[in-house]
N, C-alpha and C. Protein backbone atom coordinates (compact mmCIF):
# COMPACT_ATOMS: atom_id res chain seq x y z
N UNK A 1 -12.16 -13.44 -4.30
CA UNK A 1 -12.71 -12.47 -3.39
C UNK A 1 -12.43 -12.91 -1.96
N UNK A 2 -12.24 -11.92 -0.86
CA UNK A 2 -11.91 -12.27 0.30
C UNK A 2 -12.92 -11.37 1.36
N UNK A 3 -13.53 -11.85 2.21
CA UNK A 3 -14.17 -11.42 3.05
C UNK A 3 -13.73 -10.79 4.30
N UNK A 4 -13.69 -9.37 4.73
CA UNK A 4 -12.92 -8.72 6.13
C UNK A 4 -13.98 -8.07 6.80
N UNK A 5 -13.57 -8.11 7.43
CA UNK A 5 -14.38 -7.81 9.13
C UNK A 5 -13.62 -5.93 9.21
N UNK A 6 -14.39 -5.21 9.76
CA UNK A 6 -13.66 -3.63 9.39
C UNK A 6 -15.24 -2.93 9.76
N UNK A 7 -14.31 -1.41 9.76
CA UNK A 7 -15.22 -0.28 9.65
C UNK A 7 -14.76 0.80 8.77
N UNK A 8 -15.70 1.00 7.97
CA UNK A 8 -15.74 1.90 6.73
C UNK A 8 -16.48 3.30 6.93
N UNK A 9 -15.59 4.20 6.77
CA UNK A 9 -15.56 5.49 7.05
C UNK A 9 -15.96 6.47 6.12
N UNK A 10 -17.33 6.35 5.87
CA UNK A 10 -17.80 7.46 4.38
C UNK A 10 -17.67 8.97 4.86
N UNK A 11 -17.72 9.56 3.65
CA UNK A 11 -17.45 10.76 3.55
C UNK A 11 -17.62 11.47 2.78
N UNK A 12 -18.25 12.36 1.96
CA UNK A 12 -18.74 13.17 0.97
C UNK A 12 -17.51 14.18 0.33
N UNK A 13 -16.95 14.05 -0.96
CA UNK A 13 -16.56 14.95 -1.33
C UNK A 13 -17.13 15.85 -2.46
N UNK A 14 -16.56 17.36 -2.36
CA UNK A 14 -17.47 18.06 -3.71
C UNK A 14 -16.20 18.36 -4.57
N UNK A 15 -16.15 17.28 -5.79
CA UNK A 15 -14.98 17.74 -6.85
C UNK A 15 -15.84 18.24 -8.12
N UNK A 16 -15.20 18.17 -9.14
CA UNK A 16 -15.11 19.49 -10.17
C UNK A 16 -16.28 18.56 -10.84
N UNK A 17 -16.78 17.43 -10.73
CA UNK A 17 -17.74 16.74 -11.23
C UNK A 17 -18.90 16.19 -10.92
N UNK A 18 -19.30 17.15 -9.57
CA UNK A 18 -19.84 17.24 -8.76
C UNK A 18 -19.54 16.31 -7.47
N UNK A 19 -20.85 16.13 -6.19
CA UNK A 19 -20.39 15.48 -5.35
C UNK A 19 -20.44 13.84 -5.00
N UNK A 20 -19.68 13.48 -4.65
CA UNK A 20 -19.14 12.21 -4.46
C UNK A 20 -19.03 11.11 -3.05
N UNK A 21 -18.89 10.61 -2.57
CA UNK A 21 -18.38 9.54 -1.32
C UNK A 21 -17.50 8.79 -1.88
N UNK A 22 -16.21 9.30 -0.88
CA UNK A 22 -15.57 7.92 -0.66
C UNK A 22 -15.16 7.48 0.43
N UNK A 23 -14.54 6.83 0.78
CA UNK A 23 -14.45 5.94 2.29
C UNK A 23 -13.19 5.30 2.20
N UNK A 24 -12.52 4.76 3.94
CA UNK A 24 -11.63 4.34 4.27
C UNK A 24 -12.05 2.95 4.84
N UNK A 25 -11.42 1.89 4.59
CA UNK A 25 -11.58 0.61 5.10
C UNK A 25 -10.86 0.08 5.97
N UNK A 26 -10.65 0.33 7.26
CA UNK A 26 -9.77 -0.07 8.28
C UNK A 26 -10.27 -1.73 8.86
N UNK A 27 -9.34 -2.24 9.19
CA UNK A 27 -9.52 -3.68 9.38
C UNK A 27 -8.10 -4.56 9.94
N UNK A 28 -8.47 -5.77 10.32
CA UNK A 28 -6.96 -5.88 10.65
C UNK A 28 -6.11 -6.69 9.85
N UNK A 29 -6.35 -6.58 8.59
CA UNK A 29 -5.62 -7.09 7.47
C UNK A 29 -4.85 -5.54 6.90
N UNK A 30 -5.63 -4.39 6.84
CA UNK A 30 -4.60 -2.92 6.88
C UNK A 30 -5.65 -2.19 6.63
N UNK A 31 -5.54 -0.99 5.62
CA UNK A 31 -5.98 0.27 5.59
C UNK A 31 -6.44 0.72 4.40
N UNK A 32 -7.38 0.58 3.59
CA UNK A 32 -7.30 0.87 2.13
C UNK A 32 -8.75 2.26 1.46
N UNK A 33 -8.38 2.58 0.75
CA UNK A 33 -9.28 3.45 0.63
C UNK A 33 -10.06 2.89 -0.59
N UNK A 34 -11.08 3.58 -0.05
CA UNK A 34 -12.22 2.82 -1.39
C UNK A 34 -13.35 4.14 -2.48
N UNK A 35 -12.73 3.92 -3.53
CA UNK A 35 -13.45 4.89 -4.38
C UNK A 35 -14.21 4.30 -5.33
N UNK A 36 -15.64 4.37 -5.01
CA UNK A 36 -16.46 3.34 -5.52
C UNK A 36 -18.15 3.82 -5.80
N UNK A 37 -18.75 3.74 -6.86
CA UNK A 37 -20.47 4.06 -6.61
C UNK A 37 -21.19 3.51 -5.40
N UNK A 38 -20.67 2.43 -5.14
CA UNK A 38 -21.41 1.37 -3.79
C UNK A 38 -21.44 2.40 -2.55
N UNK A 39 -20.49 3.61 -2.74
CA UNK A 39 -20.54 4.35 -1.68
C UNK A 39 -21.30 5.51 -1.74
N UNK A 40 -22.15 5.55 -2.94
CA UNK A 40 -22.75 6.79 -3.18
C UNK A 40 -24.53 6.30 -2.00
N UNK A 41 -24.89 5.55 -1.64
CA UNK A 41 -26.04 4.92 -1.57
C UNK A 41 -25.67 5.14 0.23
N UNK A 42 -24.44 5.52 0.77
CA UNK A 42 -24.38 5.78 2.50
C UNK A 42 -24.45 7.49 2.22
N UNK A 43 -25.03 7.59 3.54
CA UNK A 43 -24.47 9.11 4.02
C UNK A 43 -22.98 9.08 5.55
N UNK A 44 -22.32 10.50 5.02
CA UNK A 44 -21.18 10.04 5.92
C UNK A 44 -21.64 9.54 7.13
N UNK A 45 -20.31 8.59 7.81
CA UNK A 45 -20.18 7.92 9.13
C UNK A 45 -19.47 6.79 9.13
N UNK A 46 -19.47 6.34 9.94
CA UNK A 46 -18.96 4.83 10.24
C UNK A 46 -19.67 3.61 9.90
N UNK A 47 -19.33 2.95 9.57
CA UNK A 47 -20.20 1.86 9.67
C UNK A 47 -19.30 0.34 9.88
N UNK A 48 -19.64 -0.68 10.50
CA UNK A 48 -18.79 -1.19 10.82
C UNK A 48 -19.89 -3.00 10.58
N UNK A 49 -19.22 -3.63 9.88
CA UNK A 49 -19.41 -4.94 9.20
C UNK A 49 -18.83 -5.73 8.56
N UNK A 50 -19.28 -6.74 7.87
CA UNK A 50 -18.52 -7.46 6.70
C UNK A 50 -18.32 -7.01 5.41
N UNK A 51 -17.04 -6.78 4.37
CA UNK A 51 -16.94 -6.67 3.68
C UNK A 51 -16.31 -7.24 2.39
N UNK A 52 -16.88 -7.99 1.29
CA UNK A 52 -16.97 -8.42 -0.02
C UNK A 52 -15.54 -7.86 -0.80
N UNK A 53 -14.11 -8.17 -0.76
CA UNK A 53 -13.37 -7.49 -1.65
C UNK A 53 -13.25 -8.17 -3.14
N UNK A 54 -13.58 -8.01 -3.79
CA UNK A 54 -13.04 -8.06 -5.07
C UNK A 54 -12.01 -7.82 -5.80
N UNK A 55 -11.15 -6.71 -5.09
CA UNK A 55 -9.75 -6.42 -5.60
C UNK A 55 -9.14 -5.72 -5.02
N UNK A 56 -7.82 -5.80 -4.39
CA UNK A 56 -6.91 -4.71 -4.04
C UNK A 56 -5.75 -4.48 -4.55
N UNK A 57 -6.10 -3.06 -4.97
CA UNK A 57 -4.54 -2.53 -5.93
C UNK A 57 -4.12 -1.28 -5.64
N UNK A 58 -3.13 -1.11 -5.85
CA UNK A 58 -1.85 0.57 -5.99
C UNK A 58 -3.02 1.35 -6.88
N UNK A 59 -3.31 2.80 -6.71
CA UNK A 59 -3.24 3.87 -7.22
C UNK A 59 -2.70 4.99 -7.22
N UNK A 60 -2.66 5.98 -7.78
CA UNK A 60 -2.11 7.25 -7.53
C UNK A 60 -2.89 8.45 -8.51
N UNK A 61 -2.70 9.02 -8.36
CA UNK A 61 -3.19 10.75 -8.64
C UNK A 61 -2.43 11.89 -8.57
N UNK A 62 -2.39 13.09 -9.09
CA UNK A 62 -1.79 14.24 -9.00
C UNK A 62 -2.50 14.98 -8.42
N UNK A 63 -2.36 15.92 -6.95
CA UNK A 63 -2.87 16.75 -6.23
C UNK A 63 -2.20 17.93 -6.06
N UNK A 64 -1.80 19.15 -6.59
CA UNK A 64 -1.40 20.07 -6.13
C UNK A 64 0.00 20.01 -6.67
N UNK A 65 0.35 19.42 -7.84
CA UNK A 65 1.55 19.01 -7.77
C UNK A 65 2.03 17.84 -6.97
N UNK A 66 1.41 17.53 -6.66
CA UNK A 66 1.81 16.15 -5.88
C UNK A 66 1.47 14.56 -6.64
N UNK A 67 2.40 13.78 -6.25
CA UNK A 67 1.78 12.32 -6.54
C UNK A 67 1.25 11.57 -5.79
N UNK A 68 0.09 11.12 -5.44
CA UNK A 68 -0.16 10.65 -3.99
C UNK A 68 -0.36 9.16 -4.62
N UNK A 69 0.38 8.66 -4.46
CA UNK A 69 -0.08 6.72 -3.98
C UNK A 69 -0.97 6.07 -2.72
N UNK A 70 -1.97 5.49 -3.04
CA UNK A 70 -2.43 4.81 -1.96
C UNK A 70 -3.33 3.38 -2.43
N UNK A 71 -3.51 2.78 -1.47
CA UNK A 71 -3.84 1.37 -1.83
C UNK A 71 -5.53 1.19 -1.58
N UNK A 72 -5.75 0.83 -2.77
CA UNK A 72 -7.78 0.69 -2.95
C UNK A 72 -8.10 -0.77 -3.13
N UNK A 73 -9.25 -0.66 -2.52
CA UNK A 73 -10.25 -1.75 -2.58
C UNK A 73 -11.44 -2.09 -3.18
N UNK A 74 -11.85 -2.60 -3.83
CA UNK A 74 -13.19 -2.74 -5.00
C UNK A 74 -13.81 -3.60 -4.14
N UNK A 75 -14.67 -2.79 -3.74
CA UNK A 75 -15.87 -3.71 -2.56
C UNK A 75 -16.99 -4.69 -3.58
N UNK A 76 -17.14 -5.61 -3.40
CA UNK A 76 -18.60 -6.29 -4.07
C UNK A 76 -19.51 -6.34 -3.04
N UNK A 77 -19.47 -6.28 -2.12
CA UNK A 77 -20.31 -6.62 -1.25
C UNK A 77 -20.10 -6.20 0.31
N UNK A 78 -21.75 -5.44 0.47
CA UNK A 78 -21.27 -4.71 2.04
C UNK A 78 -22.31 -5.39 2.69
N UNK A 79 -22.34 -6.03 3.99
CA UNK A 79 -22.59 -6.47 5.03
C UNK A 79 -22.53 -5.82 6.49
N UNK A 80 -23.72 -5.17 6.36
CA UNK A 80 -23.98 -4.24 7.40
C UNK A 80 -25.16 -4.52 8.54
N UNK A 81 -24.85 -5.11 9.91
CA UNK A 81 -25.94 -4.82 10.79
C UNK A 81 -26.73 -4.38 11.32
N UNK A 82 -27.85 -4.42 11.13
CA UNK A 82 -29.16 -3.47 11.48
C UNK A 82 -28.95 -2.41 12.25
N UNK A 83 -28.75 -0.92 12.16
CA UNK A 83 -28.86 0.04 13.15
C UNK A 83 -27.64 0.44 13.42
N UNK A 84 -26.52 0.07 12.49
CA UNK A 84 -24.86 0.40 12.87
C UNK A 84 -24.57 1.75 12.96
N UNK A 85 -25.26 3.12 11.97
CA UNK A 85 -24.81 4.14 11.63
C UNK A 85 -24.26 4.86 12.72
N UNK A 86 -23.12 5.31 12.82
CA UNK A 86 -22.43 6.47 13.14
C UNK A 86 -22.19 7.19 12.91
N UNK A 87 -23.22 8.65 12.99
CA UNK A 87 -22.67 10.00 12.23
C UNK A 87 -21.48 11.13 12.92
């Protein structure tokens, strides 16, 4: 596991299985998106702290006919400072 410094960008989506959060992890190691329950427990915004990775890997999906690849992160652990929220 590796520990990054970043701000994580939640966001609510409503898919066919009802609604969801997921979030973007910007940092200066890169950019990864994170699709995870740990994100069901924020409401959208920013939030900006330490973060717990556990894994980063390639995914992809079919959208519209499309293949979209992008690179995810399995958070274990969020580290957030008192009063950060940004809506």
């Amino acid at each position: 596991m590796i520990r990054i410094s970043g701000i994580l960008n939640v966001k609510s989506i409503k898919g066919s299985r009802g609604a969801f959060s997921v979030g973007e992890l910007t940092s200066s190691v890169g950019s990864f998106k994170v699709k995870d329950q740990i994100l069901d427990q924020f409401s959208e915004g920013s939030y900006e702290g330490e973060f717990l990775v556990a894994h980063i890997y390639p995914a992809s999906y079919v959208h519209y006919g499309r293949v979209i690849t992008e690179i995810r992160a399995k958070l274990a652990e969020i580290i957030l400072p008192e009063g950060e929220e940004k809506p």
